[in-house]
N, C-alpha and C. Protein backbone atom coordinates (compact mmCIF):
# COMPACT_ATOMS: atom_id res chain seq x y z
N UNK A 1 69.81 103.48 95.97
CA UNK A 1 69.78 104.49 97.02
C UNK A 1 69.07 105.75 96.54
N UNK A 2 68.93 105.84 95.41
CA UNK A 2 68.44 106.85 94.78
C UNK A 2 67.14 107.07 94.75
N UNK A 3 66.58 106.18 94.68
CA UNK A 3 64.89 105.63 94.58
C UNK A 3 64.65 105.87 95.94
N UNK A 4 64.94 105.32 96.85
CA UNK A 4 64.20 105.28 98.24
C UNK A 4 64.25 106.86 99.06
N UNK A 5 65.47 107.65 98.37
CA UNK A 5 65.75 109.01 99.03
C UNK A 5 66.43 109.15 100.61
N UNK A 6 67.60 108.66 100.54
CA UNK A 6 68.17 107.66 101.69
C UNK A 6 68.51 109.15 102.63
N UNK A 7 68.12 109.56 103.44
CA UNK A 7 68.36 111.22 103.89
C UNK A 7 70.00 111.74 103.63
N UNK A 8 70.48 111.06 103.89
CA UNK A 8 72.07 111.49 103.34
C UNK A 8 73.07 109.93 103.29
N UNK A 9 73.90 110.24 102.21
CA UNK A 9 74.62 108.73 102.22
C UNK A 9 76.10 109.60 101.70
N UNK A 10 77.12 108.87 102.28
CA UNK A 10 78.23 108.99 102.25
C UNK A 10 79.06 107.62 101.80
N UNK A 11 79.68 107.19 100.67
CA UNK A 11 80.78 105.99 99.83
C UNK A 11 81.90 106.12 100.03
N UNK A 12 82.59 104.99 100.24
CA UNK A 12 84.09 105.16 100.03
C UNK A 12 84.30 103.52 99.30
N UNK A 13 84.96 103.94 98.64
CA UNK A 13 85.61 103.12 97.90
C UNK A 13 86.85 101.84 98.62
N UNK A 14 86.42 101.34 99.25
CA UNK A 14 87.32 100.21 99.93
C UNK A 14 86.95 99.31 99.75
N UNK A 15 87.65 98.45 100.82
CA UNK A 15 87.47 96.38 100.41
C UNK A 15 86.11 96.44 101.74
N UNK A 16 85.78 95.68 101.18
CA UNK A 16 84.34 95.26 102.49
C UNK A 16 85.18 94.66 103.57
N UNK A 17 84.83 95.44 104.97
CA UNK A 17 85.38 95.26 106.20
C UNK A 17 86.66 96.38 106.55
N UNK A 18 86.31 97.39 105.63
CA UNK A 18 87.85 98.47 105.32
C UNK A 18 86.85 99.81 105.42
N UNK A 19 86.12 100.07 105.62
CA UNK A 19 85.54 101.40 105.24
C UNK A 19 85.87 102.55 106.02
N UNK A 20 86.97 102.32 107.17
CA UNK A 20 87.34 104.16 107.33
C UNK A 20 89.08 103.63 107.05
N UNK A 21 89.67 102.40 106.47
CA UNK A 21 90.88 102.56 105.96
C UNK A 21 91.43 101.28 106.68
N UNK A 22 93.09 101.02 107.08
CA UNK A 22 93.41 100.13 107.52
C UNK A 22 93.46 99.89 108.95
N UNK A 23 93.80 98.72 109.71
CA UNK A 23 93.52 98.65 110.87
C UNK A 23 94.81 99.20 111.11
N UNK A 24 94.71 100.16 112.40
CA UNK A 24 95.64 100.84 112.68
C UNK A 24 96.14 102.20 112.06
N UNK A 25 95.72 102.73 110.89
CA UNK A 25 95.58 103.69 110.77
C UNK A 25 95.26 105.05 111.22
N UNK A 26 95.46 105.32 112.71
CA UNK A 26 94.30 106.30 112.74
C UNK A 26 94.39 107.53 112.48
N UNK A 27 95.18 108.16 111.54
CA UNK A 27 95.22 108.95 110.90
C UNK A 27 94.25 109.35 109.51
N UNK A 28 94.58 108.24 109.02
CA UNK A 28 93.36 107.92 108.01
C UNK A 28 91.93 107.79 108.11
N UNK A 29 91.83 106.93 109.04
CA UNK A 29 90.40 106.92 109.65
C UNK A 29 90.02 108.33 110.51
N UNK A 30 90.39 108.86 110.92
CA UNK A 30 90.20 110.03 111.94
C UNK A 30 89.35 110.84 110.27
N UNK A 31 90.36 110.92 109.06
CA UNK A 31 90.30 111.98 108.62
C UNK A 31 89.01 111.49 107.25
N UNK A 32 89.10 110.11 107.09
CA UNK A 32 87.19 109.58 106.62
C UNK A 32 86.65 109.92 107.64
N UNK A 33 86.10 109.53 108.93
CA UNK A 33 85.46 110.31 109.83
C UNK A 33 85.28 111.61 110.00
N UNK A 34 86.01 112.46 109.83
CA UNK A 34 86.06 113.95 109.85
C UNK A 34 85.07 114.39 109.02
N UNK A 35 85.38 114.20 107.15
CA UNK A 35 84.75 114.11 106.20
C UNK A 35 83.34 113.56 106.27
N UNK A 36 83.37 112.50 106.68
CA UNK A 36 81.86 111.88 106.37
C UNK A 36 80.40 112.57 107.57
N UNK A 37 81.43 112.88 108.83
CA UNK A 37 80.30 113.86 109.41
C UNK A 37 80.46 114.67 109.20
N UNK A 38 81.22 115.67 108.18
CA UNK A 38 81.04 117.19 107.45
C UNK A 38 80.14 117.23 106.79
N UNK A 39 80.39 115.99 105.88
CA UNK A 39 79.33 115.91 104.84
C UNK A 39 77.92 115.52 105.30
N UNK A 40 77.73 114.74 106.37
CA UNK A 40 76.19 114.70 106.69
C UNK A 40 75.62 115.70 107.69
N UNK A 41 76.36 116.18 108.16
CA UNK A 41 75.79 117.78 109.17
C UNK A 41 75.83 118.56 108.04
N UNK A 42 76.37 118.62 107.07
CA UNK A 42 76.34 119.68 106.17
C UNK A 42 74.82 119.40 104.88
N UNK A 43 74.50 118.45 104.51
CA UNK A 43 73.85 117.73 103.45
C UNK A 43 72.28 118.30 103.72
N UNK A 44 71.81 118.87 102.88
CA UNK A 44 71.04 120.01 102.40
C UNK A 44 69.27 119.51 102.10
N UNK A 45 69.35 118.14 102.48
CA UNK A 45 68.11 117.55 102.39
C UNK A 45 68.32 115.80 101.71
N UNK A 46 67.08 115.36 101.76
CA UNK A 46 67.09 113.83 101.58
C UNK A 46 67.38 113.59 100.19
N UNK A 47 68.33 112.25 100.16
CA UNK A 47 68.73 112.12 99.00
C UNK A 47 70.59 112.55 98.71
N UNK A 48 70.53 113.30 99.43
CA UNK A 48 72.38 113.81 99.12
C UNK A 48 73.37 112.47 99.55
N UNK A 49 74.11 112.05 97.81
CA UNK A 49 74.85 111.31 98.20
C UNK A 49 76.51 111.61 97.72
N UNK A 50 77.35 111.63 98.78
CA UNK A 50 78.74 112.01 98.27
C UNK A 50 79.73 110.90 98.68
N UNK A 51 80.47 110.85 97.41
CA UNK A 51 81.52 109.49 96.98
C UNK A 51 82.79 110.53 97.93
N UNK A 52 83.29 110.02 98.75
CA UNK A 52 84.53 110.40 99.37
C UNK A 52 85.17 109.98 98.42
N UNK A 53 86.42 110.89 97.86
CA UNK A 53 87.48 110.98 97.27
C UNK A 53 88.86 110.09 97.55
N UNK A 54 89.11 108.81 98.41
CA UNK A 54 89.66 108.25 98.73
C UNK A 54 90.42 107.33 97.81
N UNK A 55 91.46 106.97 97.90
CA UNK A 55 91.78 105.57 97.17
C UNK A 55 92.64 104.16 98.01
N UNK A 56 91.98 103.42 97.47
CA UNK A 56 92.90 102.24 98.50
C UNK A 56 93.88 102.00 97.65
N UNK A 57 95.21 101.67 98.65
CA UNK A 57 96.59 101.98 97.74
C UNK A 57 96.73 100.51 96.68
N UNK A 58 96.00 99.41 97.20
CA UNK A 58 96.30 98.14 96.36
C UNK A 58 94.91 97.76 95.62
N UNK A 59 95.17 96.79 94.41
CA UNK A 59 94.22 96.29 93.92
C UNK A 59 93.39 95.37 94.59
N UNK A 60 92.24 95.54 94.57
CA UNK A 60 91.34 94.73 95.54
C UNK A 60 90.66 93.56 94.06
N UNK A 61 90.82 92.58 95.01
CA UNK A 61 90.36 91.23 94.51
C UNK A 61 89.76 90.36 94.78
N UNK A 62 88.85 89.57 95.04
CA UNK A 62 88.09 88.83 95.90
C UNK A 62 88.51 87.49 96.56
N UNK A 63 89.95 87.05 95.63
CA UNK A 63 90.49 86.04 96.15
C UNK A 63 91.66 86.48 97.15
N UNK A 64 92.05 87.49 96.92
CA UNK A 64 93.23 87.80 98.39
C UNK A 64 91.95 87.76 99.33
N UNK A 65 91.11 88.76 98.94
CA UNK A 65 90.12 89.23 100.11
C UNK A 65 89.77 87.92 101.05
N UNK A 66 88.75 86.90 100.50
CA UNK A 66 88.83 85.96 101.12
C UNK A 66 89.87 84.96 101.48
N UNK A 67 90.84 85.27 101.27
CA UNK A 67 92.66 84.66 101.68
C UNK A 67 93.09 85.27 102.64
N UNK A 68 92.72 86.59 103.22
CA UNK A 68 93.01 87.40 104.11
C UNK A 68 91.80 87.08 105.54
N UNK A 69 90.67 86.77 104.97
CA UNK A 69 89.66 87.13 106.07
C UNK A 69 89.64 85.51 106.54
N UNK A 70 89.90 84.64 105.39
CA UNK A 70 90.37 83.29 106.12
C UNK A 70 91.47 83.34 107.02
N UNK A 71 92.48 84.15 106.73
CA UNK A 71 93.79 83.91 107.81
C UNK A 71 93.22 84.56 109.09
N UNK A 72 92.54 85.73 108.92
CA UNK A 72 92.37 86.25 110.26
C UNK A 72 91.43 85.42 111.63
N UNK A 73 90.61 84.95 110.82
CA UNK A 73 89.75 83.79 111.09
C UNK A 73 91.13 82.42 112.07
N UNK A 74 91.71 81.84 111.04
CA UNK A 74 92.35 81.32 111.21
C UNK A 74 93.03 81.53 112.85
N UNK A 75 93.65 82.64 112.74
CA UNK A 75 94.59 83.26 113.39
C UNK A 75 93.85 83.45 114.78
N UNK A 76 92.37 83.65 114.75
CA UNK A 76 91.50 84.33 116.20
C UNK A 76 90.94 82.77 116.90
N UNK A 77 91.79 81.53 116.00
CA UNK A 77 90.65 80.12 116.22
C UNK A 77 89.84 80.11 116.15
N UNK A 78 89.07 80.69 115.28
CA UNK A 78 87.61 80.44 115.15
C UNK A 78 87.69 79.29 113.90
N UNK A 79 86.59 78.28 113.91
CA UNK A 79 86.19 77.59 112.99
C UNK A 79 86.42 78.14 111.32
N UNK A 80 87.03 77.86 110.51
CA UNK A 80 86.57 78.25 109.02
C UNK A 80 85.51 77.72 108.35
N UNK A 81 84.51 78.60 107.63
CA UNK A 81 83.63 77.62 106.99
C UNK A 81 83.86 78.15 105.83
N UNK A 82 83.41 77.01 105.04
CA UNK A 82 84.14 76.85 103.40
C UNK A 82 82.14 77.20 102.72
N UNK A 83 82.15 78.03 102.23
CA UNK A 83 80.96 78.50 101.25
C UNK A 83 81.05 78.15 100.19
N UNK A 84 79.94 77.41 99.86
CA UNK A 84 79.86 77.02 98.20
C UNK A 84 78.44 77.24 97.50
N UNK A 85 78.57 77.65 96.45
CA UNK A 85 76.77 78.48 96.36
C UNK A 85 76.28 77.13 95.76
């Protein structure tokens, strides 16, 4: 992101498919949202990138992760497909 000079970029540290917090939260999310358009109405030219200060309360792992996004899957009937590289 650094190289290309991305006009403003804003991170948070979550699980992929989590990025303003949990579903149902909206306290949490209201207040990444708040932040992340402070920080880009505020951001001083191309290139400004700021890591939101956030933490997700559990350890993220790639096997709950895909244990979770299979159940939800599961749960909406949609088809599962099994990925194998």
């Amino acid at each position: 992101m650094q190289q290309v000079k991305a006009p403003r970029s804003v991170f948070i540290d979550f699980p992929l498919g989590h990025q303003c917090g949990r579903p149902g939260d909206s306290e949490l999310q209201t207040q990444i949202l708040t932040d992340t358009l402070n920080i880009l109405a505020s951001a001083k030219g191309p290139g400004t990138m700021v890591d939101l200060d956030y933490q997700w309360d559990e350890l993220f792992d790639w096997g709950t992760y895909l244990r979770d996004v299979k159940e939800m899957i599961e749960e909406e009937g949609a088809q599962v497909f099994e990925l194998t590289p």
